[in-house]
C-alpha atoms as a PDB file:
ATOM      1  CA  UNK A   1       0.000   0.000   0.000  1.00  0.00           C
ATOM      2  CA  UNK A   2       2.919   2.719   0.516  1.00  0.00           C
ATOM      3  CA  UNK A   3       3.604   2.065  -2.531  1.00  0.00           C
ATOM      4  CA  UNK A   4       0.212   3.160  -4.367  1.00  0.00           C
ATOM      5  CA  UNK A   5      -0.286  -0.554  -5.254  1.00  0.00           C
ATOM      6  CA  UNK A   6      -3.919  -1.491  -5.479  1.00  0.00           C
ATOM      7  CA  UNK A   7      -4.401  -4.329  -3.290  1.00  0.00           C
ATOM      8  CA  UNK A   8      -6.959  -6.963  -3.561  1.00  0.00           C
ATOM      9  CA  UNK A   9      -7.951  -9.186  -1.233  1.00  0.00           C
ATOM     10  CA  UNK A  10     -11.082 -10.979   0.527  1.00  0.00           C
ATOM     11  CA  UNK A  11     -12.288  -8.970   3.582  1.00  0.00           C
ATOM     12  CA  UNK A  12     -15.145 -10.877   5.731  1.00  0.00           C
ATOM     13  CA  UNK A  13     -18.348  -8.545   5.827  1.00  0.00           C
ATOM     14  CA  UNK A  14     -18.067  -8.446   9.699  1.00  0.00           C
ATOM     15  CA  UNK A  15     -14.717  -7.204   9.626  1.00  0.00           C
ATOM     16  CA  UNK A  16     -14.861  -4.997   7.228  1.00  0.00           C
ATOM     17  CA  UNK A  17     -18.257  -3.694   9.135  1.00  0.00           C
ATOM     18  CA  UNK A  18     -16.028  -3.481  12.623  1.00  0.00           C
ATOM     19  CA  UNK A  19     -13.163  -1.651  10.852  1.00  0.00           C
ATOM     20  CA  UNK A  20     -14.927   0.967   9.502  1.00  0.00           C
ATOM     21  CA  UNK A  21     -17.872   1.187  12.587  1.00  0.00           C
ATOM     22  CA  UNK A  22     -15.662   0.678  15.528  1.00  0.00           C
ATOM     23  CA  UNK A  23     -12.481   1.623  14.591  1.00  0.00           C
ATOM     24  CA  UNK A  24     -13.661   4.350  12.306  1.00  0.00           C
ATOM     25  CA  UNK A  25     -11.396   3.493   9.519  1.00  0.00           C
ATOM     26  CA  UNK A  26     -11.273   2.846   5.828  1.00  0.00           C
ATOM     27  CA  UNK A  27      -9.298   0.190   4.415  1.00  0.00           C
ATOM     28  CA  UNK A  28      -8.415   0.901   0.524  1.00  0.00           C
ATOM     29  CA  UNK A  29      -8.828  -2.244  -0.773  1.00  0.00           C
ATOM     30  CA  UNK A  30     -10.741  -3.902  -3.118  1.00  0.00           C
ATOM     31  CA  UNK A  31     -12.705  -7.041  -2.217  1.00  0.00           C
ATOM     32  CA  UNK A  32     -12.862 -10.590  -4.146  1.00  0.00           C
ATOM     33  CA  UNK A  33     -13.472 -13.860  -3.908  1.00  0.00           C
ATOM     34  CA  UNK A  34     -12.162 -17.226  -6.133  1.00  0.00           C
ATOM     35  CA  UNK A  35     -15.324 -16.390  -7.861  1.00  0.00           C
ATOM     36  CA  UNK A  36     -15.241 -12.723  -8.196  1.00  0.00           C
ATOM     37  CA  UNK A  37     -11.684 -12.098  -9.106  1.00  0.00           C
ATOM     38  CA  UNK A  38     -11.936 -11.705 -12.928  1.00  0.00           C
ATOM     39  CA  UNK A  39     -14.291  -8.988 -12.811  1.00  0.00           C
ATOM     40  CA  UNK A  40     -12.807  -7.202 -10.077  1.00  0.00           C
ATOM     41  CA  UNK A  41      -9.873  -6.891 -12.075  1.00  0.00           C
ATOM     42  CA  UNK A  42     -11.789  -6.231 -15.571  1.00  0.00           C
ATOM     43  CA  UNK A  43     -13.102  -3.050 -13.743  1.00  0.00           C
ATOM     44  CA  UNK A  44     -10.018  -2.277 -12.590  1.00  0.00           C
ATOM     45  CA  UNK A  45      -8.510  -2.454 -15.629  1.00  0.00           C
ATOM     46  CA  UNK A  46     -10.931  -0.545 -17.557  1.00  0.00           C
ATOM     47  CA  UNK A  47     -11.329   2.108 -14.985  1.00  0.00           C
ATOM     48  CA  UNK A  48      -7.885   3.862 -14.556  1.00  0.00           C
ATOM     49  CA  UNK A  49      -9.474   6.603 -12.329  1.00  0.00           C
ATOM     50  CA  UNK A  50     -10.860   3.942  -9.821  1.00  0.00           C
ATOM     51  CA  UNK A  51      -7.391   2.743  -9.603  1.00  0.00           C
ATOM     52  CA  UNK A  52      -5.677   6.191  -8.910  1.00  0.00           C
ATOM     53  CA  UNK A  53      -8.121   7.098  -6.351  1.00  0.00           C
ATOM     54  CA  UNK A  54      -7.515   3.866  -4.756  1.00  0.00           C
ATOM     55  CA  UNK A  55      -3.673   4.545  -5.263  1.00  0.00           C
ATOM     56  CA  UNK A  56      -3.750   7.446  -3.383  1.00  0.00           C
ATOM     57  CA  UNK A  57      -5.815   6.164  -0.592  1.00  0.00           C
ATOM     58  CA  UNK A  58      -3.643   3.215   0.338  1.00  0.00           C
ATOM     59  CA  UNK A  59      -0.688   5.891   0.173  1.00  0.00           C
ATOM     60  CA  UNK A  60      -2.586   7.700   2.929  1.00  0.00           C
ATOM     61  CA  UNK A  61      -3.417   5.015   5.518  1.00  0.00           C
ATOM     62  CA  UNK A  62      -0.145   3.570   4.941  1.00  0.00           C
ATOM     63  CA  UNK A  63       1.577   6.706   6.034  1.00  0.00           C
ATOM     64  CA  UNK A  64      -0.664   6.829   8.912  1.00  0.00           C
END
């Protein structure tokens, strides 16, 4: 992430839900499962401003 990299990875739903509730956080990742990977990264791939935005987010919260 302090490098800008997009990361992808499987967050559980009640994680993610305590992370951003309880410890009032945003983690900028992108979410996907076996069966969801392909289009994750198709929009990804065809959407170069979702992946800057997400670049600069992960720069943030990896500084922090």
């Amino acid at each position: 992430m302090a490098l800008g990299i997009p990361v992808i990875i499987y967050i559980n739903p009640d994680v993610e839900t305590y992370i951003k509730e309880e410890l009032d956080r945003d983690i900028p990742v992108v979410s996907a499962i076996l069966h969801t990977i392909y289009e994750v990264l198709k929009d990804l791939v065809s959407n170069h401003q979702k992946i800057q935005e997400l670049q600069k987010r992960a720069r943030k919260y990896a500084e922090k």
